[in-house]
Protein backbone atom coordinates (compact mmCIF):
# COMPACT_ATOMS: atom_id res chain seq x y z
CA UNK A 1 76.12 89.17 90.02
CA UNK A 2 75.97 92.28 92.25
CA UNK A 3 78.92 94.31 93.10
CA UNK A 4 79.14 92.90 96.36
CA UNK A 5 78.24 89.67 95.13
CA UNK A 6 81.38 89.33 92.67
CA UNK A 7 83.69 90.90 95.51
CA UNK A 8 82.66 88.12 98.34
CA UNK A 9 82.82 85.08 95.40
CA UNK A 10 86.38 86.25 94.03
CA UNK A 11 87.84 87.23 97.91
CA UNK A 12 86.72 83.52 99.06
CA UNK A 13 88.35 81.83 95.75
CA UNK A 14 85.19 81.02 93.70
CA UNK A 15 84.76 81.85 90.31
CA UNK A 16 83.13 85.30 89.95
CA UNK A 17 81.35 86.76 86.43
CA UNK A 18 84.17 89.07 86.08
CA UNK A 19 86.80 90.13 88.37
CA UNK A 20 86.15 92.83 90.91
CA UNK A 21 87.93 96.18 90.47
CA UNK A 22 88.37 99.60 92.11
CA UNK A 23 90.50 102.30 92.92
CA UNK A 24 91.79 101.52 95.73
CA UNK A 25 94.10 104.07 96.89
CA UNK A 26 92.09 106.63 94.61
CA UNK A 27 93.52 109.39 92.65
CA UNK A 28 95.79 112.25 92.87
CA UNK A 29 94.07 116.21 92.97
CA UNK A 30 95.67 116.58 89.36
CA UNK A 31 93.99 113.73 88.26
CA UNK A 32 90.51 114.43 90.15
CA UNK A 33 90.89 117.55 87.77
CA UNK A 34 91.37 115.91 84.42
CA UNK A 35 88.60 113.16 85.45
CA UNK A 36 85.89 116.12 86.04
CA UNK A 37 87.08 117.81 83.01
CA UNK A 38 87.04 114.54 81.05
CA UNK A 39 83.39 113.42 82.26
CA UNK A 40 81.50 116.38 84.33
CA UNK A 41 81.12 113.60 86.88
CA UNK A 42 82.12 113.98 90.52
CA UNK A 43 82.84 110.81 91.63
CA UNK A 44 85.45 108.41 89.56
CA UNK A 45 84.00 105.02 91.53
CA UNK A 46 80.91 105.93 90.71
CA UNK A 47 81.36 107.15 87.52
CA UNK A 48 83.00 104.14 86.24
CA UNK A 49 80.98 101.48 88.17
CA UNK A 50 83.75 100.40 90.93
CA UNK A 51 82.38 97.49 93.03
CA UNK A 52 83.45 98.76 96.42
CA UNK A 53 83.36 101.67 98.96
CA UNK A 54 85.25 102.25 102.01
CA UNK A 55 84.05 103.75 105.17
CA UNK A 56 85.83 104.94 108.20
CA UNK A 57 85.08 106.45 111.78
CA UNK A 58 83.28 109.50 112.29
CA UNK A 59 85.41 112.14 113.20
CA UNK A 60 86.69 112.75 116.76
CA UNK A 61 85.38 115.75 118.76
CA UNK A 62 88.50 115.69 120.87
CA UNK A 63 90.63 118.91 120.50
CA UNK A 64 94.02 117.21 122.23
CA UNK A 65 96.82 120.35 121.99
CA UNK A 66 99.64 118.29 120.28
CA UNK A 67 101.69 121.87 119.74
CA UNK A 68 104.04 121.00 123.23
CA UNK A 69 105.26 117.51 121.35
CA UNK A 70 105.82 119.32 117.80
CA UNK A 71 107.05 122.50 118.70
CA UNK A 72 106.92 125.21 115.44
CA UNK A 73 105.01 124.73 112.54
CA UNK A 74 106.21 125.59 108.71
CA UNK A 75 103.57 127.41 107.34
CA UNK A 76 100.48 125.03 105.60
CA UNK A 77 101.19 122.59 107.81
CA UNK A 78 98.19 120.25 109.68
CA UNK A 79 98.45 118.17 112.79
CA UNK A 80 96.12 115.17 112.65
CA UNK A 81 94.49 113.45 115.44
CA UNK A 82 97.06 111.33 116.34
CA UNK A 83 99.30 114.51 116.81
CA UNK A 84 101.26 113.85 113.84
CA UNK A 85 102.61 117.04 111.75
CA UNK A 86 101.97 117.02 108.38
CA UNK A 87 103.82 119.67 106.02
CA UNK A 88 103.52 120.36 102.50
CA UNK A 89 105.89 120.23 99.81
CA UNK A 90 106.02 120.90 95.91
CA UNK A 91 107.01 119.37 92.84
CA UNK A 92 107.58 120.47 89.26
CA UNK A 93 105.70 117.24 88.09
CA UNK A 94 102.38 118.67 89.99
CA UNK A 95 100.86 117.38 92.58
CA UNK A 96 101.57 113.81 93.95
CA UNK A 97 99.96 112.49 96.68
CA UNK A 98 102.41 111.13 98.79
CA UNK A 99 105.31 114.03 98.47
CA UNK A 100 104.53 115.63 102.10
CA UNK A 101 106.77 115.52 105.24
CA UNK A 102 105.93 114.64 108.83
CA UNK A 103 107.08 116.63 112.28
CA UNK A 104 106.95 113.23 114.74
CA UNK A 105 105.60 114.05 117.91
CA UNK A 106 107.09 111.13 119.78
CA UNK A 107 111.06 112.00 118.50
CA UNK A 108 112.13 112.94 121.47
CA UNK A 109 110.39 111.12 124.17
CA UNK A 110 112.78 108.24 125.87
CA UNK A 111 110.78 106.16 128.66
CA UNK A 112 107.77 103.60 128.54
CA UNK A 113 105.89 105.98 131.10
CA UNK A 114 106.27 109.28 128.69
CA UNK A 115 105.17 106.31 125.87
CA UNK A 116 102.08 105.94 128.31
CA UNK A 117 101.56 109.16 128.66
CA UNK A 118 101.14 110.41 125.07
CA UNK A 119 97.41 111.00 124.20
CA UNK A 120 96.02 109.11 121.40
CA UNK A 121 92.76 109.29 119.89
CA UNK A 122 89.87 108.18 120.58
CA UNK A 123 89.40 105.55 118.27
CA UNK A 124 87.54 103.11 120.77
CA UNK A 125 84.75 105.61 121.86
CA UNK A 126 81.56 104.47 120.95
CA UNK A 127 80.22 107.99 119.34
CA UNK A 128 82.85 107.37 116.37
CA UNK A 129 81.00 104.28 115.29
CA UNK A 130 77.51 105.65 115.16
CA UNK A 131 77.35 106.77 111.40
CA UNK A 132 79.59 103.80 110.31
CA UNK A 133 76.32 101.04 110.89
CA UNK A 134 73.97 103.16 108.50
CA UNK A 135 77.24 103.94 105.79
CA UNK A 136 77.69 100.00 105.29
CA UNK A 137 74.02 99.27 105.38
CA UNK A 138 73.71 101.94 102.62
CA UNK A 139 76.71 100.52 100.84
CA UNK A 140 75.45 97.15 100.73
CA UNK A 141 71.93 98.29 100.12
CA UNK A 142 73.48 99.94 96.24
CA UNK A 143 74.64 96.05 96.10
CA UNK A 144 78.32 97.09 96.36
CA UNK A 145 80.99 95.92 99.23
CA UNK A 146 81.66 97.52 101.97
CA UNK A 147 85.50 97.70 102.77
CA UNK A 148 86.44 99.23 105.94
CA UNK A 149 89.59 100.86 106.97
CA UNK A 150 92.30 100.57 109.31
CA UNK A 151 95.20 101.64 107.33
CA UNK A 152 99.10 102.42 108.51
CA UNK A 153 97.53 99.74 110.97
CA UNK A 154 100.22 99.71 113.58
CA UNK A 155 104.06 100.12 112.43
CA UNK A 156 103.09 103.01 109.74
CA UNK A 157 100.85 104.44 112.79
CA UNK A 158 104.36 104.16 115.03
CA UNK A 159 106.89 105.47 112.85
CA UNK A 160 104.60 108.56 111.94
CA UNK A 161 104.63 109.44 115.57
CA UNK A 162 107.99 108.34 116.48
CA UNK A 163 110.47 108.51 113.11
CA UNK A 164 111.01 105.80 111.08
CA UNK A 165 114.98 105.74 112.44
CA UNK A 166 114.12 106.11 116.21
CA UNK A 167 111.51 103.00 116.15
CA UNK A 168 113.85 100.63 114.13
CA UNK A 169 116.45 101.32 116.59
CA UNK A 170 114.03 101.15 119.59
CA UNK A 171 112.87 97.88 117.94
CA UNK A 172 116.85 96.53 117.77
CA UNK A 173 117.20 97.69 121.41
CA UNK A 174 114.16 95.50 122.94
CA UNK A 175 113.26 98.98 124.57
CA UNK A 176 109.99 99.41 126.50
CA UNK A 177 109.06 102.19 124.78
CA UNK A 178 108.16 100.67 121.68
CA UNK A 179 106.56 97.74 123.51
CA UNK A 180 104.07 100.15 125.10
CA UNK A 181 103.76 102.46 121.88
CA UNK A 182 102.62 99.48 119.58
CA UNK A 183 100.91 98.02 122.45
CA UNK A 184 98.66 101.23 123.02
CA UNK A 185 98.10 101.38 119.45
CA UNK A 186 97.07 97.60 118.98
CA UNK A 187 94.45 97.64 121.61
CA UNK A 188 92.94 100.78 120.25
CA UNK A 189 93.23 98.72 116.50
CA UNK A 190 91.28 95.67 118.67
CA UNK A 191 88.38 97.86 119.41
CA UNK A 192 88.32 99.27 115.64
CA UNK A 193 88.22 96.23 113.90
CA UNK A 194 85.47 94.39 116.67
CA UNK A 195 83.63 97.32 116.05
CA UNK A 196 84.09 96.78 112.38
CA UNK A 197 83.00 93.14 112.09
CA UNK A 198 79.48 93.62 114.55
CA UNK A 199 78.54 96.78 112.02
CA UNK A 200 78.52 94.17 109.02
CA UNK A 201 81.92 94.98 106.96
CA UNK A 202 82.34 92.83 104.37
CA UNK A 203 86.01 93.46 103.90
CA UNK A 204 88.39 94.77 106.75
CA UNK A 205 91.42 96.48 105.53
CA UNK A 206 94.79 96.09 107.77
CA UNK A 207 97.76 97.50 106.24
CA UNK A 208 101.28 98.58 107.09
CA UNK A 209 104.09 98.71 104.60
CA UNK A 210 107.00 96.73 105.65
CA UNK A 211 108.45 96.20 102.41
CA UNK A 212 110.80 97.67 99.78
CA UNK A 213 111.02 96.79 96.20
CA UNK A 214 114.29 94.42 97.16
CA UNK A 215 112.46 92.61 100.13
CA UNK A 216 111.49 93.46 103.91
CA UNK A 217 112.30 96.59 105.45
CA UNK A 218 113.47 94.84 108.55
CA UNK A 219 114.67 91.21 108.96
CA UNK A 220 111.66 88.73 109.43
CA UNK A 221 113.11 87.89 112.62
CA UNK A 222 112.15 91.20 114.02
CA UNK A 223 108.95 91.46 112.09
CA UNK A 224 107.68 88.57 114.03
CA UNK A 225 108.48 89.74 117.40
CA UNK A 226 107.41 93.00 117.11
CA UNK A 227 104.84 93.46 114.70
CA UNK A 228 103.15 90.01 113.73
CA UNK A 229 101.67 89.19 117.17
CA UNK A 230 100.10 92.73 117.55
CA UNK A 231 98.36 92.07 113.93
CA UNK A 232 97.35 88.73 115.15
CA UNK A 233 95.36 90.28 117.82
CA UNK A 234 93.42 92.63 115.75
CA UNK A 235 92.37 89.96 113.12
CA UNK A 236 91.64 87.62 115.57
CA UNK A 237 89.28 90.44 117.56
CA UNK A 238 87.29 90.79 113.87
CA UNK A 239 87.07 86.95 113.83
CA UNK A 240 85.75 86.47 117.44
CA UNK A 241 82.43 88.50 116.36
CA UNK A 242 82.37 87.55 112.60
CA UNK A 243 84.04 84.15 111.43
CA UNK A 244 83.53 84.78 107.73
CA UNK A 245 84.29 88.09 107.37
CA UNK A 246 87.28 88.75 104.68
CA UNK A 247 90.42 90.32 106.08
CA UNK A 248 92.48 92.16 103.80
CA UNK A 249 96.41 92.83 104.45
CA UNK A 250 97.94 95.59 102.79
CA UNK A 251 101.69 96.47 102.57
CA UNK A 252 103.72 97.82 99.43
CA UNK A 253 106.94 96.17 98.56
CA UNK A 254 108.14 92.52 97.83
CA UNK A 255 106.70 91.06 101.29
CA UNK A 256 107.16 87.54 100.21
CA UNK A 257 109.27 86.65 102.89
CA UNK A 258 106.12 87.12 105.22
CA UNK A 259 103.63 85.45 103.22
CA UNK A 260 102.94 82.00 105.08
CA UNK A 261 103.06 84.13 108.53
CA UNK A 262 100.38 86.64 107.07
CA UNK A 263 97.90 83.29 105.83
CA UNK A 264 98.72 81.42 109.56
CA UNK A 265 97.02 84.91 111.26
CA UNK A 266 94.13 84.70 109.17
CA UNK A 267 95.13 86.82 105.95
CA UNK A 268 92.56 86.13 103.33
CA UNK A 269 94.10 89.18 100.87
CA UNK A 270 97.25 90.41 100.34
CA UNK A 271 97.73 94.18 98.51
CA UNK A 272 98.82 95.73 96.38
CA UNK A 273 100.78 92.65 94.39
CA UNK A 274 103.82 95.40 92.61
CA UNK A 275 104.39 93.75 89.65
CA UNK A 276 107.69 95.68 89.50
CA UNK A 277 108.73 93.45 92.29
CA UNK A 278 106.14 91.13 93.32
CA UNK A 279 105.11 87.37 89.94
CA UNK A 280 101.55 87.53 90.45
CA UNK A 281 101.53 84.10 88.59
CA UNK A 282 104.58 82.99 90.73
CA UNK A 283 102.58 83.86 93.53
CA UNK A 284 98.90 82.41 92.25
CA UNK A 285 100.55 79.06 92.25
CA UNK A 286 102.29 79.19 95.41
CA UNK A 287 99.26 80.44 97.39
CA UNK A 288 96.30 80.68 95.74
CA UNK A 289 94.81 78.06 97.45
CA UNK A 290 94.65 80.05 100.83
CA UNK A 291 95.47 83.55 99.82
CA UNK A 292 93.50 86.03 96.86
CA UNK A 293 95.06 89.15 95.28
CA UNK A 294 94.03 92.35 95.43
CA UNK A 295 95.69 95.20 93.32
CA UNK A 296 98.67 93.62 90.45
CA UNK A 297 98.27 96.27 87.86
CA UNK A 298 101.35 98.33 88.11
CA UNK A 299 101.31 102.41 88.80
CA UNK A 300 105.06 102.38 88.54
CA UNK A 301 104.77 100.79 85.22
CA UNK A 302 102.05 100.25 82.72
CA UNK A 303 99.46 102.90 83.61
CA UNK A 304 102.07 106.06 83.53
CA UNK A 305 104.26 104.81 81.07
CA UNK A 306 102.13 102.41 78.67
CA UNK A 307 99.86 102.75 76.02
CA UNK A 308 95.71 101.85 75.92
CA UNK A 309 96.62 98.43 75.02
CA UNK A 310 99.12 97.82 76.79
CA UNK A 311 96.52 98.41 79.88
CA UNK A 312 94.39 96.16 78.48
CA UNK A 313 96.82 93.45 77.35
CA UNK A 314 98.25 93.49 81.71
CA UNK A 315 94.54 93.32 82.24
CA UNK A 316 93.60 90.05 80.16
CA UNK A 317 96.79 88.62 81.61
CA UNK A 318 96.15 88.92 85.10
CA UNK A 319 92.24 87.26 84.53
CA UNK A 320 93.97 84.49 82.07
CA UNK A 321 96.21 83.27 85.06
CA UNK A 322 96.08 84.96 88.23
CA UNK A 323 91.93 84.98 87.93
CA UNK A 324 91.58 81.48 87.32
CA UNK A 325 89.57 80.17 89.58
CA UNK A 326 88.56 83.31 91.46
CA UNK A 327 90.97 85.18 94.49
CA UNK A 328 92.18 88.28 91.74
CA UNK A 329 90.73 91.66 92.16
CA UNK A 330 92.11 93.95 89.81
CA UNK A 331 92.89 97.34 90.84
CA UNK A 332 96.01 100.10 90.40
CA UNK A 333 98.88 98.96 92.77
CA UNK A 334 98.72 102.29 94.46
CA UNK A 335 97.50 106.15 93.96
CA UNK A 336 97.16 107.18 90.14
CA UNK A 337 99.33 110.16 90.00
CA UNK A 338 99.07 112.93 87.61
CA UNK A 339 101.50 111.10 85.17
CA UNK A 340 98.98 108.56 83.69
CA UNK A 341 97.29 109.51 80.89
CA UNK A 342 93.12 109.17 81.30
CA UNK A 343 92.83 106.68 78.51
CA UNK A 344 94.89 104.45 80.24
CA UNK A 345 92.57 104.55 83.02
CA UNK A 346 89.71 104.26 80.51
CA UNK A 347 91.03 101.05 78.98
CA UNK A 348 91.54 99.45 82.43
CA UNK A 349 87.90 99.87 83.52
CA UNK A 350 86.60 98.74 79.69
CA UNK A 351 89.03 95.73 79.70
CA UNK A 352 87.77 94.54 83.30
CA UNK A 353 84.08 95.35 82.18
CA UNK A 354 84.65 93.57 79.54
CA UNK A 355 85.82 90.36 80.78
């Protein structure tokens, strides 16, 4: 089988050669620097033989001054194109990726008109899409899959802009500002992901993370009216153009809660699977006749803190149960931070190969 080949078979629940595996959240600068001293190779996914590659839009030529909603800057800091302030911070451990803080443009905005008012990007314009056609084409030309993104789909997006504190508390209000805010955002997410399916994606990557390691970060009551309708929309704008094409839900935490709601919207893979909180096998036999699994091999767990075998013995384990059958792509549960040791990443890749 090609690449692509074993992705589409496992994601649809058919019995591939071999699971599929990647990197899917990639690897930390320190790690990038131990993998090019390691191998003199540049690129881990290729280096290793990963069976997917993700593609994006191009980049915006909009030059939006966000400095008015942010105020002062630390020093180091960026501002992305959604406005959001991003500011760096250190570690004695080295450098992890996700140890950064944000300056939230939208903090102290109040009405649904100043909600309206904010400029987002331009995520919907038409010039943004025109590299994306020949980067999947060239993707599935090499016989891999093409997996494209529309991560911190819409809560992440909302609470980077707003605080995490402010939206919650918007959300138990009812107020109008968040129902404009994730309304705004959705519709630009609509546009992505129809643009998405008619350029060919064979995988389309939602994702927000709504849970914690004990269960969801908000009740499922409020989930569902504020979040799980807007998602609904976006798959079902994919769908419209491409019926087949494979919709991937991402959100760390133990989302079980969620589960049936994310399969009756048109989920087809859920991501990342923490073992640390998450029974993959618990989970194959309660779903895995409408749902595969993406991810299950722990970051928190067995690639810092295990040995080579230990890697390999999670590995054989996940095929011998969860892969039964197809719907298992193996792949770390999140970013591999400087912590794991590069054999450990070696003996995942050799026992997935090796399958």
């Amino acid at each position: 089988m090609t690449s692509r080949e074993r992705v589409l078979t496992a994601m649809r629940r058919r019995q591939p050669d071999r699971p599929p595996f990647d990197f899917s959240f990639g690897f930390s600068p320190a790690q990038i620097a131990v993998f090019h001293a390691r191998t003199g190779a540049d690129d881990p996914y290729d280096y290793f033989g990963a069976d997917t590659r993700m593609v994006w839009p191009g980049p915006t030529t909009l030059t939006t001054d966000y400095t008015p909603y942010l105020g002062a800057m630390p020093a180091g800091s960026t501002i992305d194109e959604w406005g959001i302030g991003h500011v760096p911070t250190t570690s004695r451990d080295g450098d992890h990726a996700h140890l950064e803080g944000f300056q939230y443009p939208m903090l102290s905005l109040e009405t649904a008109a100043e909600a309206a008012d904010y400029p987002l990007p331009d995520l919907d314009a038409d010039y943004r899409y025109e590299s994306v056609r020949s980067e999947i084409s060239d993707i599935q030309s090499r016989g891999l899959a093409a997996m494209a993104m529309l991560e911190c789909t819409i809560f992440e997006r909302a609470w980077y802009l707003r605080s995490m504190e402010r939206l919650l508390l918007d959300f138990a209000d009812g107020s109008a500002f968040a129902t404009t805010l994730l309304d705004r955002i959705a519709e630009k997410r609509v546009v992505q992901a129809r643009r998405y399916a008619e350029l060919g994606a064979d995988v389309i990557c939602y994702g927000d993370d709504v849970g914690t390691q004990r269960g969801m970060l908000m009740s499922v009551t409020m989930w569902r009216r504020w979040l799980k309708p807007r998602l609904a929309r976006t798959i079902a704008a994919a769908r419209a153009i491409r019926r087949d094409v494979l919709v991937f839900y991402h959100s760390d935490g133990d989302v079980t809660a969620i589960i049936p709601d994310l399969i009756e919207i048109g989920v087809d893979i859920l991501n990342p699977i923490q073992p640390e909180c998450m029974d993959p096998v618990a989970l194959k036999r309660a779903y895995g006749g409408r749902l595969s699994f993406w991810g299950t091999i722990g970051t928190q767990s067995t690639f810092p803190f295990g040995s080579p075998e230990d890697v390999r013995r999670e590995v054989r384990a996940r095929i011998a149960t969860v892969g039964v059958g197809g719907g298992l792509f193996l792949a770390p549960t999140h970013v591999i931070e400087p912590e794991v040791p590069f054999d450990n990443i070696v003996a995942f890749v050799e026992a997935v190969r090796g399958a």
